[in-house]
Protein backbone atom coordinates (compact mmCIF):
# COMPACT_ATOMS: atom_id res chain seq x y z
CA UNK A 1 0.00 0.00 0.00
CA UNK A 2 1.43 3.58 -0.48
CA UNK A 3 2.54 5.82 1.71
CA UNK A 4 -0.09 7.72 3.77
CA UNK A 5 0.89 11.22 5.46
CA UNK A 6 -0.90 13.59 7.48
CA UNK A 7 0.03 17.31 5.79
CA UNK A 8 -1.03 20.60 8.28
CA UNK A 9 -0.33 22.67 4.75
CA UNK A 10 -2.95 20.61 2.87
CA UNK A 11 -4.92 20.17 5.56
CA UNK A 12 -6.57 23.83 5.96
CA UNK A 13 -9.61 23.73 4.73
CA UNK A 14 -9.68 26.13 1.56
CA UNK A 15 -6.48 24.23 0.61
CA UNK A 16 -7.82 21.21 0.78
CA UNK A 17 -10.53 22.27 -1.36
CA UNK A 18 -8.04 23.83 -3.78
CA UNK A 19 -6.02 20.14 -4.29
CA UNK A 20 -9.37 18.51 -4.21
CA UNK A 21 -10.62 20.15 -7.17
CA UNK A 22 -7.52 20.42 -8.98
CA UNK A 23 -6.28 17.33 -8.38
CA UNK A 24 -8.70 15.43 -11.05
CA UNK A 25 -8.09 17.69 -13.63
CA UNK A 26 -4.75 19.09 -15.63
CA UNK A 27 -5.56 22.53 -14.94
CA UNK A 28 -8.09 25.08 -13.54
CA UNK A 29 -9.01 28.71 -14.32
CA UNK A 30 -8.28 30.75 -11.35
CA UNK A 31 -11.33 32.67 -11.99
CA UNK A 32 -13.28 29.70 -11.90
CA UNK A 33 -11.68 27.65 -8.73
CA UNK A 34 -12.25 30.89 -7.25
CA UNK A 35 -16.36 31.05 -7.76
CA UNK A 36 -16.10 27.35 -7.36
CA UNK A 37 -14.78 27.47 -3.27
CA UNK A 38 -16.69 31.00 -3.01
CA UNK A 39 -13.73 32.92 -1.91
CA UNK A 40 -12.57 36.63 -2.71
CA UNK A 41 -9.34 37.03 -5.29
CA UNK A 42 -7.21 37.81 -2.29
CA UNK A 43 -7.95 34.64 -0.35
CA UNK A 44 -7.35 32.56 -3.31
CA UNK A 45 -4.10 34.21 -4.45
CA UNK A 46 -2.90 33.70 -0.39
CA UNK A 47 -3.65 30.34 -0.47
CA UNK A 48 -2.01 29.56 -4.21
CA UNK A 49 0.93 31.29 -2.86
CA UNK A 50 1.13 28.84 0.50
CA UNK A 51 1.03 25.80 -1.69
CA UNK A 52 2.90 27.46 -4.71
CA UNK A 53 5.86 27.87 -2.04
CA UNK A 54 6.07 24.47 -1.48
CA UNK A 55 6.36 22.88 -4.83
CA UNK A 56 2.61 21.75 -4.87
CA UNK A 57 0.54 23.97 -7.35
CA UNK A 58 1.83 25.39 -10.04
CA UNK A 59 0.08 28.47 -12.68
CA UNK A 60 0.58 29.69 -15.88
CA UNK A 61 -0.69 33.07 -17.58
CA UNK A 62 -1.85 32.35 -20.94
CA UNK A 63 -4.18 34.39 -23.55
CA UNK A 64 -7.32 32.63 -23.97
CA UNK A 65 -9.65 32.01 -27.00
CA UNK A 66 -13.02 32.99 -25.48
CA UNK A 67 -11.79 36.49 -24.42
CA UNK A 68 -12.31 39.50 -26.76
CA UNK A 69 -9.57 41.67 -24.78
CA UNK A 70 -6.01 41.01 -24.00
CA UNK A 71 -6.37 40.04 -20.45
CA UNK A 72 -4.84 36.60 -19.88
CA UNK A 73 -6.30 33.45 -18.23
CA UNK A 74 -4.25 32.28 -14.75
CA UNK A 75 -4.38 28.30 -14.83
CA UNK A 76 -3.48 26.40 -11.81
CA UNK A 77 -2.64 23.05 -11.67
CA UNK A 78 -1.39 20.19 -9.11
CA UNK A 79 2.22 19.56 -9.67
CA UNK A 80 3.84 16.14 -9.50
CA UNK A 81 4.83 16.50 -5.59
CA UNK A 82 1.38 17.76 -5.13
CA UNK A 83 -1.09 15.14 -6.21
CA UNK A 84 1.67 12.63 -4.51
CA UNK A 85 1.63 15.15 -1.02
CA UNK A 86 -2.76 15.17 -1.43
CA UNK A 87 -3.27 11.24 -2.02
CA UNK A 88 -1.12 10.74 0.83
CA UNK A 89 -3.23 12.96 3.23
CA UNK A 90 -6.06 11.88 1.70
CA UNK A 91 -4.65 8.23 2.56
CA UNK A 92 -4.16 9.22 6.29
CA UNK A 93 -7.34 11.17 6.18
CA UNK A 94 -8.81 8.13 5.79
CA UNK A 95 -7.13 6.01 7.95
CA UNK A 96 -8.11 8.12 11.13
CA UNK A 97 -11.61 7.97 9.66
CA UNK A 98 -11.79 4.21 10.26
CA UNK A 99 -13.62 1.76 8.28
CA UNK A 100 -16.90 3.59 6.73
CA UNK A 101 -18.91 -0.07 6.85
């Protein structure tokens, strides 16, 4: 069985929301994660920034096709370490649940 690993930077809630949502996808509009977890701009950019510092989200700016002006799109995506760092958490998540039958 793989590791499983209890992780206090995951583990706050709008963060764990954040890896949850991005974690079955490649990438995620910023603008919509944000409407997604209900947060402001600020609170999402704080918590990007917390996990960005630690190898486990990265973003990209890039222009996108459904926008008539030349603002750019911020994607976010789980890196490598961080879809390893959230199953594991999930993992011990899971084992201090217990059995759910």
């Amino acid at each position: 069985m793989r590791e499983s690993r209890f992780d206090e930077l995951i583990h706050a809630p709008v963060r764990l929301r954040i890896c949850g949502l991005l974690r079955p996808v490649d990438r995620l509009d910023f603008a919509v994660l944000r409407d997604t977890l209900g947060v402001s701009d600020a609170t999402l950019s704080k918590h990007v920034k917390t996990l960005n510092s630690v190898g486990y989200v990265a973003s990209s700016k890039a222009a996108s096709l459904e926008r008539l002006d030349a603002r750019r799109v911020t994607w976010l995506s789980l890196t490598p370490e961080g879809r390893s760092a959230f199953d594991a958490h999930v993992r011990a998540l899971q084992e201090i649940a217990g059995p759910t039958e």
